[in-house]
C-alpha atoms as a PDB file:
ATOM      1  CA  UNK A   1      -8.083   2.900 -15.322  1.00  0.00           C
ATOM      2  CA  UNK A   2      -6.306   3.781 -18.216  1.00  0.00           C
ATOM      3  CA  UNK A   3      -7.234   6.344 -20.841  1.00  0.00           C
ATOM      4  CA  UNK A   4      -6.571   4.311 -24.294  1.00  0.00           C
ATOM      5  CA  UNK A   5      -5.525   7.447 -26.897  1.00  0.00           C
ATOM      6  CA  UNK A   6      -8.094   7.210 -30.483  1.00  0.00           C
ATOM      7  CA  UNK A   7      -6.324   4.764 -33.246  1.00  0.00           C
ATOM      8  CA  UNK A   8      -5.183   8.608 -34.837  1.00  0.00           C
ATOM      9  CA  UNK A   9      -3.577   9.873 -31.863  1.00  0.00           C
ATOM     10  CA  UNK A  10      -2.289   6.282 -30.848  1.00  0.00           C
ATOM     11  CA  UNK A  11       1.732   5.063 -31.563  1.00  0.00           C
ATOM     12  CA  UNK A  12      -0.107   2.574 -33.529  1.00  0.00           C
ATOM     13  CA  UNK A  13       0.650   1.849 -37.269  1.00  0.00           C
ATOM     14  CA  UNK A  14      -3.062   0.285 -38.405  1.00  0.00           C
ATOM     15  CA  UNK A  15      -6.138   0.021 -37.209  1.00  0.00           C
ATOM     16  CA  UNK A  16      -6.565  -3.317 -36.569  1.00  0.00           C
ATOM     17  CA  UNK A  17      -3.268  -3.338 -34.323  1.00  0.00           C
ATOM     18  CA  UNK A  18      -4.853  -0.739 -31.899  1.00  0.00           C
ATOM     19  CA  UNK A  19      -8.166  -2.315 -31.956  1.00  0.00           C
ATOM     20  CA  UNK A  20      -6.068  -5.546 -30.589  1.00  0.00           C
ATOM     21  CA  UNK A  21      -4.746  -3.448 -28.565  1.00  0.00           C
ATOM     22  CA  UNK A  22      -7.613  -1.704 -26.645  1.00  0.00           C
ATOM     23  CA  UNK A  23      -9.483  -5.645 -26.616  1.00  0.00           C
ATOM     24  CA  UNK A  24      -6.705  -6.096 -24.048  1.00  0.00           C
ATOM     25  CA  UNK A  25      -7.030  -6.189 -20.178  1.00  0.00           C
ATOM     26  CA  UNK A  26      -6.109  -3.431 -18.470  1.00  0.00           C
ATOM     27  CA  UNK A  27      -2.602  -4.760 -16.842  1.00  0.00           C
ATOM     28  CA  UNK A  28      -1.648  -6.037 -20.518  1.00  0.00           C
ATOM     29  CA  UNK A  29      -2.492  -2.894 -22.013  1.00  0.00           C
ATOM     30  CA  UNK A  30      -0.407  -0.843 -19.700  1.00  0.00           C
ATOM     31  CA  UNK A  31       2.557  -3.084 -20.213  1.00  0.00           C
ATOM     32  CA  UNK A  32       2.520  -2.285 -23.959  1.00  0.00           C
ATOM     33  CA  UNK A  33       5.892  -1.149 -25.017  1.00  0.00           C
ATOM     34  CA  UNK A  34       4.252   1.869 -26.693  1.00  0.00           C
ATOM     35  CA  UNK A  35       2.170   2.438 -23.621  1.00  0.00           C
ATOM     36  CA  UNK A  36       5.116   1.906 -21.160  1.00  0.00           C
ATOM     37  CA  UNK A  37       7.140   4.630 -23.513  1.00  0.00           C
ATOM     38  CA  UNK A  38       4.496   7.626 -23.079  1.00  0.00           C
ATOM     39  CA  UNK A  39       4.166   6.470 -18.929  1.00  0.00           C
ATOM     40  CA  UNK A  40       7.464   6.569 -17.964  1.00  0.00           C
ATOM     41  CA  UNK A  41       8.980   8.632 -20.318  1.00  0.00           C
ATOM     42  CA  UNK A  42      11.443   6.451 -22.146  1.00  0.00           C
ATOM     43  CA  UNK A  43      12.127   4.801 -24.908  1.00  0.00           C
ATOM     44  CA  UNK A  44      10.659   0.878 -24.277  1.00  0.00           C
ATOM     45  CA  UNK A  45      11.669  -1.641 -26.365  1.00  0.00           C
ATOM     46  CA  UNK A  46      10.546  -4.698 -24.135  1.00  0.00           C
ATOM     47  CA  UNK A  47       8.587  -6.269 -21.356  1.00  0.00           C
ATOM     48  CA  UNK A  48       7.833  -9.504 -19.975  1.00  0.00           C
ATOM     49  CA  UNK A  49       6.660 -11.072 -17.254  1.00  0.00           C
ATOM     50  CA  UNK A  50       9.022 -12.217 -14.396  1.00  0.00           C
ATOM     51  CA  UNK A  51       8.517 -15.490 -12.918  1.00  0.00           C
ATOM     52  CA  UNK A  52       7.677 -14.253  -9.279  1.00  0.00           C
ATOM     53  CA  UNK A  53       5.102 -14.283  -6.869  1.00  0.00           C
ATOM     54  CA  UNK A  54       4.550 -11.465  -4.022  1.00  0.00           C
ATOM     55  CA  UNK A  55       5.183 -11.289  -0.126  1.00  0.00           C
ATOM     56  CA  UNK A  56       2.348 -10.447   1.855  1.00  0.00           C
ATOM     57  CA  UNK A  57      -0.586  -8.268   0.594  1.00  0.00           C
ATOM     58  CA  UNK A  58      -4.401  -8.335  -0.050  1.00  0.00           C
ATOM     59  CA  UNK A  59      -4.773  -5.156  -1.525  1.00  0.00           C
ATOM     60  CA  UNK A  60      -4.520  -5.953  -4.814  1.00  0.00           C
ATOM     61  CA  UNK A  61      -2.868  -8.077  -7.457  1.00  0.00           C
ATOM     62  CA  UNK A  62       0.642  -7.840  -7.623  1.00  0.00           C
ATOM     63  CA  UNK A  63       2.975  -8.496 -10.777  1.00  0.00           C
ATOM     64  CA  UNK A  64       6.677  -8.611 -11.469  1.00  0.00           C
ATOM     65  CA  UNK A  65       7.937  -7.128 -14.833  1.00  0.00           C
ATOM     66  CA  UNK A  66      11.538  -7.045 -16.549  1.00  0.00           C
ATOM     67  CA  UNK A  67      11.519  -3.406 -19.019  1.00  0.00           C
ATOM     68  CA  UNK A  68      14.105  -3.347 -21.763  1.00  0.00           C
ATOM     69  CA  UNK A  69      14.954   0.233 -22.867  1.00  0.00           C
ATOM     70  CA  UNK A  70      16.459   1.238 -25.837  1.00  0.00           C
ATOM     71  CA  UNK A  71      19.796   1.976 -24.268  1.00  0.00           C
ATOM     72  CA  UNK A  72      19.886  -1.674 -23.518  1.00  0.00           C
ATOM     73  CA  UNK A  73      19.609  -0.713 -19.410  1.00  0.00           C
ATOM     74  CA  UNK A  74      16.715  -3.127 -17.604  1.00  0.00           C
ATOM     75  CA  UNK A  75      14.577  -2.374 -15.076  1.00  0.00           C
ATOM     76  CA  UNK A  76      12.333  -4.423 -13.074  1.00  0.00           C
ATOM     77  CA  UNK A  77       9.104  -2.889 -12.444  1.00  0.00           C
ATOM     78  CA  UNK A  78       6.127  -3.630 -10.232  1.00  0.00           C
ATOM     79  CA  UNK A  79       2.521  -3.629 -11.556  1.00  0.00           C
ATOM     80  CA  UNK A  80       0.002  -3.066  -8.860  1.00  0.00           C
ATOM     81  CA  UNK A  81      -3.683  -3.519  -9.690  1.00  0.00           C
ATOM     82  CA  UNK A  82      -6.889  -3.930  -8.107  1.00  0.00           C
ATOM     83  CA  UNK A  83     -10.736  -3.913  -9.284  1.00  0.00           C
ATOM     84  CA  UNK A  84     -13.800  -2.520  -8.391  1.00  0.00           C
ATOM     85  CA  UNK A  85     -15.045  -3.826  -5.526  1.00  0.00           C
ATOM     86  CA  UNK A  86     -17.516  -2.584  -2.272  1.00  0.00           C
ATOM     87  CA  UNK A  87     -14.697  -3.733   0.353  1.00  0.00           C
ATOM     88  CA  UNK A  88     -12.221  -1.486  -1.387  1.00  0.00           C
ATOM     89  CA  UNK A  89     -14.327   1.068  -1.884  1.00  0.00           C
ATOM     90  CA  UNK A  90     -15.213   1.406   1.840  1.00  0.00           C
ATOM     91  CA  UNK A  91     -11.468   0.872   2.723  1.00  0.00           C
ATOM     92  CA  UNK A  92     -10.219   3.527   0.741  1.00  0.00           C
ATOM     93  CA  UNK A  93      -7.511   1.524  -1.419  1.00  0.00           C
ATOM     94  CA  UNK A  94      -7.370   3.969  -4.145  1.00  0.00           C
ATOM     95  CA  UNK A  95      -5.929   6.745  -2.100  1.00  0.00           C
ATOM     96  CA  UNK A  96      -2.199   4.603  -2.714  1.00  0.00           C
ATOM     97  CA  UNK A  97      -2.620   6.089  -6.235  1.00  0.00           C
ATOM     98  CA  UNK A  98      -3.420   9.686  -4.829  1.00  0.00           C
ATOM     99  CA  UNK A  99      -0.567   9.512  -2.583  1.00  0.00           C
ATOM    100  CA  UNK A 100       2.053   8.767  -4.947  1.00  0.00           C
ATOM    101  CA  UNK A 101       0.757  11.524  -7.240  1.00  0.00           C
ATOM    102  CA  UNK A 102       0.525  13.962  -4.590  1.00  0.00           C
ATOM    103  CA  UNK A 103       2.702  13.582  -1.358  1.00  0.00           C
ATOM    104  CA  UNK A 104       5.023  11.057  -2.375  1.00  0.00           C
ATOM    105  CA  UNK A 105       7.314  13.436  -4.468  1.00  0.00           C
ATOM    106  CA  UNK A 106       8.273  15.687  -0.932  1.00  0.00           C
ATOM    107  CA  UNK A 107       9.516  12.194   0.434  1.00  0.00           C
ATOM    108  CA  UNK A 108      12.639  11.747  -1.247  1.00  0.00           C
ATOM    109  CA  UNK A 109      13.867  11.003   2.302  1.00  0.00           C
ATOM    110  CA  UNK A 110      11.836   8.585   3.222  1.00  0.00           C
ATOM    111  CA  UNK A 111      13.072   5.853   0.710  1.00  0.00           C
ATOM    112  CA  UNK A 112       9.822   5.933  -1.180  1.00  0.00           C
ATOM    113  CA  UNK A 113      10.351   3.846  -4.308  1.00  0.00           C
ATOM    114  CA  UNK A 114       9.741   5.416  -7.762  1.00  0.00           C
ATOM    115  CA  UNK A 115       5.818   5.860  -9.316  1.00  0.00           C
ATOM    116  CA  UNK A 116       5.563   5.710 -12.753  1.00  0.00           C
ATOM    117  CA  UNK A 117       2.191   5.706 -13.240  1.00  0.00           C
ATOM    118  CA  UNK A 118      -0.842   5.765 -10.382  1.00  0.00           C
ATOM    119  CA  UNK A 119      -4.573   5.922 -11.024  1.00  0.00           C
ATOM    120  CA  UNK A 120      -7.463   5.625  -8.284  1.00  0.00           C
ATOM    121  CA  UNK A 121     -10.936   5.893  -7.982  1.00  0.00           C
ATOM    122  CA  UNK A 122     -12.200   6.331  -4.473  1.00  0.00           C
ATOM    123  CA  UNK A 123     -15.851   5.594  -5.632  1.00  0.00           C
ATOM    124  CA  UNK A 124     -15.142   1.905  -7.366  1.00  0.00           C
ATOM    125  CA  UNK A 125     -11.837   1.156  -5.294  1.00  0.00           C
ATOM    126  CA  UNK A 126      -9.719   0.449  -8.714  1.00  0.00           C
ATOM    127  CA  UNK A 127      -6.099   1.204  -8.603  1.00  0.00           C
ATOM    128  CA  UNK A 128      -3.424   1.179 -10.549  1.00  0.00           C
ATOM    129  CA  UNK A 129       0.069   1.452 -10.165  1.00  0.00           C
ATOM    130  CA  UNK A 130       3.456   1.143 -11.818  1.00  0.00           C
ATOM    131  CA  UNK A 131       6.469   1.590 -10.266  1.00  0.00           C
ATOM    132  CA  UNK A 132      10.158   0.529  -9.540  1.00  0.00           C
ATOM    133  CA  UNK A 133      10.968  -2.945  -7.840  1.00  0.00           C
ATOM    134  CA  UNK A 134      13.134  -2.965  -4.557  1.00  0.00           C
ATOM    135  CA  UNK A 135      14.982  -6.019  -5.820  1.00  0.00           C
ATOM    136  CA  UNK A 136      17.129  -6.343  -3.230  1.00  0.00           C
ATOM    137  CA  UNK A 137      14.536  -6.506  -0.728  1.00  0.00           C
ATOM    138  CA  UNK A 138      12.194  -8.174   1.856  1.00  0.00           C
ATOM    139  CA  UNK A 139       9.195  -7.104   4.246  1.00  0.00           C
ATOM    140  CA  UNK A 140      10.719  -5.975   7.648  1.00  0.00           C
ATOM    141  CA  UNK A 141       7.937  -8.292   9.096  1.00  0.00           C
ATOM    142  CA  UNK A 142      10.285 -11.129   7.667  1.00  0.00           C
ATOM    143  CA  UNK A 143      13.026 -10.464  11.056  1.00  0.00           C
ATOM    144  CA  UNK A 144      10.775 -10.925  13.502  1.00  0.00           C
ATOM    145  CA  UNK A 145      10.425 -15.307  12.866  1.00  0.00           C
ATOM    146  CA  UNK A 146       8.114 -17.721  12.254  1.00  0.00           C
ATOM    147  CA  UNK A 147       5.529 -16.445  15.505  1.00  0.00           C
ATOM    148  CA  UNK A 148       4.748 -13.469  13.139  1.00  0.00           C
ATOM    149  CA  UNK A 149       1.342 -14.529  11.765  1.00  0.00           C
ATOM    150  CA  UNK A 150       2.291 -12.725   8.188  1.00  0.00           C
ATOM    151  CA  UNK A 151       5.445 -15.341   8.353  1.00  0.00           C
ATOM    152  CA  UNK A 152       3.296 -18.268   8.456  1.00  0.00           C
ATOM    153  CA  UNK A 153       3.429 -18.755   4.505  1.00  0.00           C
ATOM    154  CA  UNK A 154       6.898 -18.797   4.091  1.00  0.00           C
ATOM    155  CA  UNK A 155       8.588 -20.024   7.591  1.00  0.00           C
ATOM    156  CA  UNK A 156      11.116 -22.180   5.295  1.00  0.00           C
ATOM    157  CA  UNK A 157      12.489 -19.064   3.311  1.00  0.00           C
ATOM    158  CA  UNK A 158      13.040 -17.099   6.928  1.00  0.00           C
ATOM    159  CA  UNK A 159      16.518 -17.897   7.553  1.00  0.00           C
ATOM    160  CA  UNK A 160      17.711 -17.452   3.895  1.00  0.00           C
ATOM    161  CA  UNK A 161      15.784 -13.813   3.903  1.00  0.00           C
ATOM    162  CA  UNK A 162      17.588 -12.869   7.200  1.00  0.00           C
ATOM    163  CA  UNK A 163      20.989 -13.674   6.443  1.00  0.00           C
ATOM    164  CA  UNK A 164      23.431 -10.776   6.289  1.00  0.00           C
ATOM    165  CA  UNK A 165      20.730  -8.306   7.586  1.00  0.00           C
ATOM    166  CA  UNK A 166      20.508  -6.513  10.656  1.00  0.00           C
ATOM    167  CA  UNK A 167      18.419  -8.126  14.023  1.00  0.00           C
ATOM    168  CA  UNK A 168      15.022  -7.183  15.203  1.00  0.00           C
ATOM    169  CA  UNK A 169      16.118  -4.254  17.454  1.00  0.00           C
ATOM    170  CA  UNK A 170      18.758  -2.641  14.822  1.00  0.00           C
ATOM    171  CA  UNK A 171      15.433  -3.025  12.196  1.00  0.00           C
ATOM    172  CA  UNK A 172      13.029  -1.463  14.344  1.00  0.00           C
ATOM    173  CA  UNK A 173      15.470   1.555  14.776  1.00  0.00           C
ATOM    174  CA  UNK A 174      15.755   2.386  11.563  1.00  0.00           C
ATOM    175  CA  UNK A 175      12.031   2.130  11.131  1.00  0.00           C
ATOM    176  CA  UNK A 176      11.042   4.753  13.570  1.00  0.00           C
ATOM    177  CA  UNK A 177      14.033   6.340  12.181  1.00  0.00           C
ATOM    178  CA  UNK A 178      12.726   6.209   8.200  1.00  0.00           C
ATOM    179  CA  UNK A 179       8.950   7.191   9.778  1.00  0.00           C
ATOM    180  CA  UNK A 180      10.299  10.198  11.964  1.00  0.00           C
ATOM    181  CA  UNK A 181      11.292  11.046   8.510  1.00  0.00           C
ATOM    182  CA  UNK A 182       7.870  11.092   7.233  1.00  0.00           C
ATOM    183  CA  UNK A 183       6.092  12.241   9.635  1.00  0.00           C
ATOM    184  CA  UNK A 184       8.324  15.339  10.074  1.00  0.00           C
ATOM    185  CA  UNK A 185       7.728  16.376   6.352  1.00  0.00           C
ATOM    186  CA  UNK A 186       4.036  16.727   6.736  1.00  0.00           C
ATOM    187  CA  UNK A 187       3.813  17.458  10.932  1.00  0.00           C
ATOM    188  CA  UNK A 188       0.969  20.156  11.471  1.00  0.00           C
ATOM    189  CA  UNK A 189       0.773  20.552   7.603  1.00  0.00           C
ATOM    190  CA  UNK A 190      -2.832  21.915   7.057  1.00  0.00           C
ATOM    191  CA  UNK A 191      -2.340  20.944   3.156  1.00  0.00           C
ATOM    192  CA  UNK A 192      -3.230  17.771   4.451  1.00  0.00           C
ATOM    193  CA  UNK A 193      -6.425  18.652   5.772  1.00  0.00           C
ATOM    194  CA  UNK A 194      -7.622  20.095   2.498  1.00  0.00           C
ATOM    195  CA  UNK A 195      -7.081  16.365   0.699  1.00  0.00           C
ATOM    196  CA  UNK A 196     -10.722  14.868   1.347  1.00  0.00           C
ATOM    197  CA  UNK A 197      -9.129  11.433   0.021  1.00  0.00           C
ATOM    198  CA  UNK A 198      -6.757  11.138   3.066  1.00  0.00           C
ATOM    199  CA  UNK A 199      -8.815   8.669   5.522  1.00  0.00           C
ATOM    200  CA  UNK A 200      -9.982  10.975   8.347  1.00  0.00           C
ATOM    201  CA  UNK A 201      -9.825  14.330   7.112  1.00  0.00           C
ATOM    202  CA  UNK A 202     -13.194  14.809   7.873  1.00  0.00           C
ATOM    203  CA  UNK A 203     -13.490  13.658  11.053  1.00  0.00           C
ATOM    204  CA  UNK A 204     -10.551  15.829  12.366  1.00  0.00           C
ATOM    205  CA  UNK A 205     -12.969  18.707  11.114  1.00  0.00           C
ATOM    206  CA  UNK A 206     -15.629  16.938  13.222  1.00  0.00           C
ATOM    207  CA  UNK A 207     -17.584  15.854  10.059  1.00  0.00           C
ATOM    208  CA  UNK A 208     -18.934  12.353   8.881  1.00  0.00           C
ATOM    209  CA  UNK A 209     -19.413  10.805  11.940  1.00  0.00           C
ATOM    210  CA  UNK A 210     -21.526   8.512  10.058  1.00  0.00           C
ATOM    211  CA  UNK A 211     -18.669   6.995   8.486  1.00  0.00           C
ATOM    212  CA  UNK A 212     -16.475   6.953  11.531  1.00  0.00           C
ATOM    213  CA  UNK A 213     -18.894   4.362  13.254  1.00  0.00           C
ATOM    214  CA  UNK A 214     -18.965   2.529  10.389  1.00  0.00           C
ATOM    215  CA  UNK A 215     -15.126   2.046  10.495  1.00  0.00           C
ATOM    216  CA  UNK A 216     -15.280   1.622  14.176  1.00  0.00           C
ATOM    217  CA  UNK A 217     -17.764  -1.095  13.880  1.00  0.00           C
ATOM    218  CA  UNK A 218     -15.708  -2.759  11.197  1.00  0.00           C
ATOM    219  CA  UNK A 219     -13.212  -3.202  13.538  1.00  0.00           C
ATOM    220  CA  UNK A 220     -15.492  -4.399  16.567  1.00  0.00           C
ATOM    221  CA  UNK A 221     -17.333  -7.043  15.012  1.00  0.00           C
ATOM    222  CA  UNK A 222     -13.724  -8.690  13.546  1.00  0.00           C
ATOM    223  CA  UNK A 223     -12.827  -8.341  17.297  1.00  0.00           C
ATOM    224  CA  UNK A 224     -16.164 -10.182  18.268  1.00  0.00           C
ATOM    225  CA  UNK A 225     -15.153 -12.908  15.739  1.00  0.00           C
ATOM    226  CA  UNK A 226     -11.647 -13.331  17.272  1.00  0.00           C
ATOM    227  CA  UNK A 227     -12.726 -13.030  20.517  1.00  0.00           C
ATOM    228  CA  UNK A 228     -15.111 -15.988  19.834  1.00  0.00           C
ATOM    229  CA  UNK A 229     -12.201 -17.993  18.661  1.00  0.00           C
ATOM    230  CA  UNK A 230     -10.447 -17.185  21.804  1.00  0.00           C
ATOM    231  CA  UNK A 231     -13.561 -18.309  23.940  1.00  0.00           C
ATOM    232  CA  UNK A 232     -13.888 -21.611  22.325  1.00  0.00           C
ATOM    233  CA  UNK A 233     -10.673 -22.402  22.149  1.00  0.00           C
ATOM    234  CA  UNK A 234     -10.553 -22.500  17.987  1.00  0.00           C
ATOM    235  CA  UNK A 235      -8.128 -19.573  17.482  1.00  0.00           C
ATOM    236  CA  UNK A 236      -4.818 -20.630  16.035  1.00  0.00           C
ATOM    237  CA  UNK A 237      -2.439 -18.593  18.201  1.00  0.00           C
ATOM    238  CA  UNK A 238      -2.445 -18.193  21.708  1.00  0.00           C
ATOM    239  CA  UNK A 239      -3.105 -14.863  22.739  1.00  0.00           C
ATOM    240  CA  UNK A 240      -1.871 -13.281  25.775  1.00  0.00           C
ATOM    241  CA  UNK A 241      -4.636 -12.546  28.560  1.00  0.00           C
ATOM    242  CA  UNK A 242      -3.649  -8.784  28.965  1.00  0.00           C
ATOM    243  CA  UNK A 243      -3.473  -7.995  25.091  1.00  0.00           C
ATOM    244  CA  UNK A 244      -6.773  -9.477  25.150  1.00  0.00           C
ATOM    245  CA  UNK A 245      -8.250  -7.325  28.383  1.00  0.00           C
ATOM    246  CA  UNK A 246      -7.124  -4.182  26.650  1.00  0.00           C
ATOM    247  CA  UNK A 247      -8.582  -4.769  23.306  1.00  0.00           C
ATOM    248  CA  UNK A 248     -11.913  -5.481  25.203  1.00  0.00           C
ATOM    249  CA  UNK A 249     -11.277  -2.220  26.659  1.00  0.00           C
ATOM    250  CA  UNK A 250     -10.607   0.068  24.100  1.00  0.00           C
ATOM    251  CA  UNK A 251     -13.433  -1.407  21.952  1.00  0.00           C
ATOM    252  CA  UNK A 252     -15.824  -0.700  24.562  1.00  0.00           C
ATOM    253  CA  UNK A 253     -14.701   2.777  24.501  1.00  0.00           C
ATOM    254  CA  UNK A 254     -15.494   3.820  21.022  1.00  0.00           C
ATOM    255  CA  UNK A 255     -17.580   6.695  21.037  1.00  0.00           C
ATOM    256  CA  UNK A 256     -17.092   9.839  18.427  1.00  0.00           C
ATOM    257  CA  UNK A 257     -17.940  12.883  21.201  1.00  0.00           C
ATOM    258  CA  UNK A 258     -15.028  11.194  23.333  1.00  0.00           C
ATOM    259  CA  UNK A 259     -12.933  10.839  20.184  1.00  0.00           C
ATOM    260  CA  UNK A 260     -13.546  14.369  19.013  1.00  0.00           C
ATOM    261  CA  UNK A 261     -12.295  15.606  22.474  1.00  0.00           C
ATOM    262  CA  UNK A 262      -9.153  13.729  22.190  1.00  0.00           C
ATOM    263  CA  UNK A 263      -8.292  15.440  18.935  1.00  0.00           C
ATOM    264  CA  UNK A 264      -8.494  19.264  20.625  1.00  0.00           C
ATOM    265  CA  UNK A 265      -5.403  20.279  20.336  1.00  0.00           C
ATOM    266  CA  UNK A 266      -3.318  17.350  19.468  1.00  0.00           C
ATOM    267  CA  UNK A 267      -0.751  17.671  16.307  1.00  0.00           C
ATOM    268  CA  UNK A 268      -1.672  15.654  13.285  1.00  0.00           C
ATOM    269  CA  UNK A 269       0.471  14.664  10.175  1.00  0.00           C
ATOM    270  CA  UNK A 270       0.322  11.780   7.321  1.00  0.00           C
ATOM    271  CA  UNK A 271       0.842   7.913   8.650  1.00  0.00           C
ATOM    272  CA  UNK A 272       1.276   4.743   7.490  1.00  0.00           C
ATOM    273  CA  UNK A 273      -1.748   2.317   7.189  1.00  0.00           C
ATOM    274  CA  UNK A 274       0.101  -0.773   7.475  1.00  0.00           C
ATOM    275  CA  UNK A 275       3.732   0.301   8.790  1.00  0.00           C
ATOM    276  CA  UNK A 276       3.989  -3.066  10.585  1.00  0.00           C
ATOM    277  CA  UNK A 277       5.406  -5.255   7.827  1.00  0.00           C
ATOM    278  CA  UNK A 278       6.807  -2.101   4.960  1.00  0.00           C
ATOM    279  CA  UNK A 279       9.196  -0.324   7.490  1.00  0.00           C
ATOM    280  CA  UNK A 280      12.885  -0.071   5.551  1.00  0.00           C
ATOM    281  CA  UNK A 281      14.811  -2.923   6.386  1.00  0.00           C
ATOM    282  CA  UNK A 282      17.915  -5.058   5.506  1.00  0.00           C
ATOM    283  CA  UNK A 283      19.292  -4.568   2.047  1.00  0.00           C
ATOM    284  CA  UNK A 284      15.777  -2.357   1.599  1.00  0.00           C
ATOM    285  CA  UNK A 285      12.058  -2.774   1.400  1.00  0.00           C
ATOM    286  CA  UNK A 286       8.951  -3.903   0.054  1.00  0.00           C
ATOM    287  CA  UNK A 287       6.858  -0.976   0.843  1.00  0.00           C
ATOM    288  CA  UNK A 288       3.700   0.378   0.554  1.00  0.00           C
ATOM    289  CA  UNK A 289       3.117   4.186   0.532  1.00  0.00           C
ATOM    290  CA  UNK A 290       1.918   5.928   3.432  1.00  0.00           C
ATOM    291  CA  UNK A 291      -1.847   6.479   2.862  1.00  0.00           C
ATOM    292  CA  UNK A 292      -3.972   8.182   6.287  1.00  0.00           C
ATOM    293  CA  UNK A 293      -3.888  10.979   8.709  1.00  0.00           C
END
């Protein structure tokens, strides 16, 4: 995921230093000084690793970094990365690194934190991305207590991450708010269509209805699983009776002719994935970029 220069063209003194060098695993190699210099553009003198662990997330492996530049500022960066794998593939992870290289920069708006560097392969599912930390930060998921299945880990930390930051109503405001933002930049843009790495591109041009089911089906059988759970009396929440009555019906409604119909006509423009937990929130955000139509 990351082209490695020849020892000539390399900021690399001797030979043996860049064959060290490209022996090293991808995330090392990319935190290189030299490396990090040619990336983002600046003059770095340092990096190391910041004692810190992530919030949430399964897409990929998360690490903190403190950057020294030569003007003595710091910055704390975030290196995202994520290997080859069939479940990515299918999922589409790699289109993060797409958008940040090519929808990202019309979202200045939209509080969309800084890229450095993104790489993705949609065939293999690797990503990799570098990019500013929102230090001052937490998931908007974080406001709505310890209920919130993604707050389960961390139910101790939940009053300390609150303090001093708006409620639950003020935060989802300014979420619709920040994704009204969004989605007005790209509403009815037909660039869109034309980006085959955007999840369901084809299908709004009636195509690939092979894959469609596939993601459909996906969905149904982790419903089947839960809905087991609920059955039996195993699942570790209790789930309200009409949530569950109209997740029964809408999966039994999945079919792509009836889907295609409900597109005629209808506006379209780039969404979030995941917006539940990344909204803006607080002091600011740890976000994830925007990645489907």
């Amino acid at each position: 995921m990351l082209d490695i220069p020849p020892f000539i063209h390399s900021p690399f003194t001797t030979k043996v230093e860049w064959e060290g060098f490209a022996a090293l695993p991808v995330k090392e190699q990319v935190m290189h000084p030299a490396i990090l210099s040619k990336l983002m553009g600046m003059t770095v003198v340092e990096a190391s690793l910041r004692d810190q662990g992530k919030m949430g997330g399964m897409s990929g492996d998360i690490k903190f970094w403190d950057v020294v530049l030569s003007s003595g500022e710091h910055l704390a960066l975030v290196l995202k990365t994520a290997g080859a794998s069939p479940l990515r593939s299918a999922m589409g992870n790699a289109r993060e690194a797409f958008f940040y290289n090519e929808l990202a920069p019309a979202l200045a708006t939209a509080s969309i934190p800084r890229c450095y560097y993104a790489r993705g392969d949609m065939a293999s599912g690797e990503v990799l991305l570098l990019m500013e930390m929102l230090g001052d930060a937490v998931p908007s998921g974080t406001f709505f207590g310890g209920a919130q299945p993604n707050n389960w880990s961390h139910r101790a930390q939940l009053d300390a991450l609150c303090a001093g930051n708006p409620g639950p109503s003020e935060i989802t405001s300014d979420a619709f708010k920040l994704y009204a933002r969004m989605h007005g930049t790209y509403w009815k843009d037909g660039e869109l269509l034309g980006k085959a790495w955007l999840r369901g591109t084809a299908w709004y041009a009636g195509n690939d209805e092979a894959s469609w089911v596939r993601a459909q089906g996906q969905a149904q059988r982790a419903w089947a699983q839960l809905r087991d759970t609920i059955t039996d009396g195993s699942s570790p929440i209790e789930w309200d009776a009409h949530l569950v009555a109209c997740l029964d019906a809408s999966f039994a409604k999945v079919d792509w002719r009836a889907y295609q119909a409900s597109l005629a006509g209808k506006p379209f423009t780039l969404v979030h994935a995941t917006p539940t937990r990344t909204t803006s929130c607080g002091h600011g955000s740890a976000r994830r970029s925007p990645s489907s139509t």
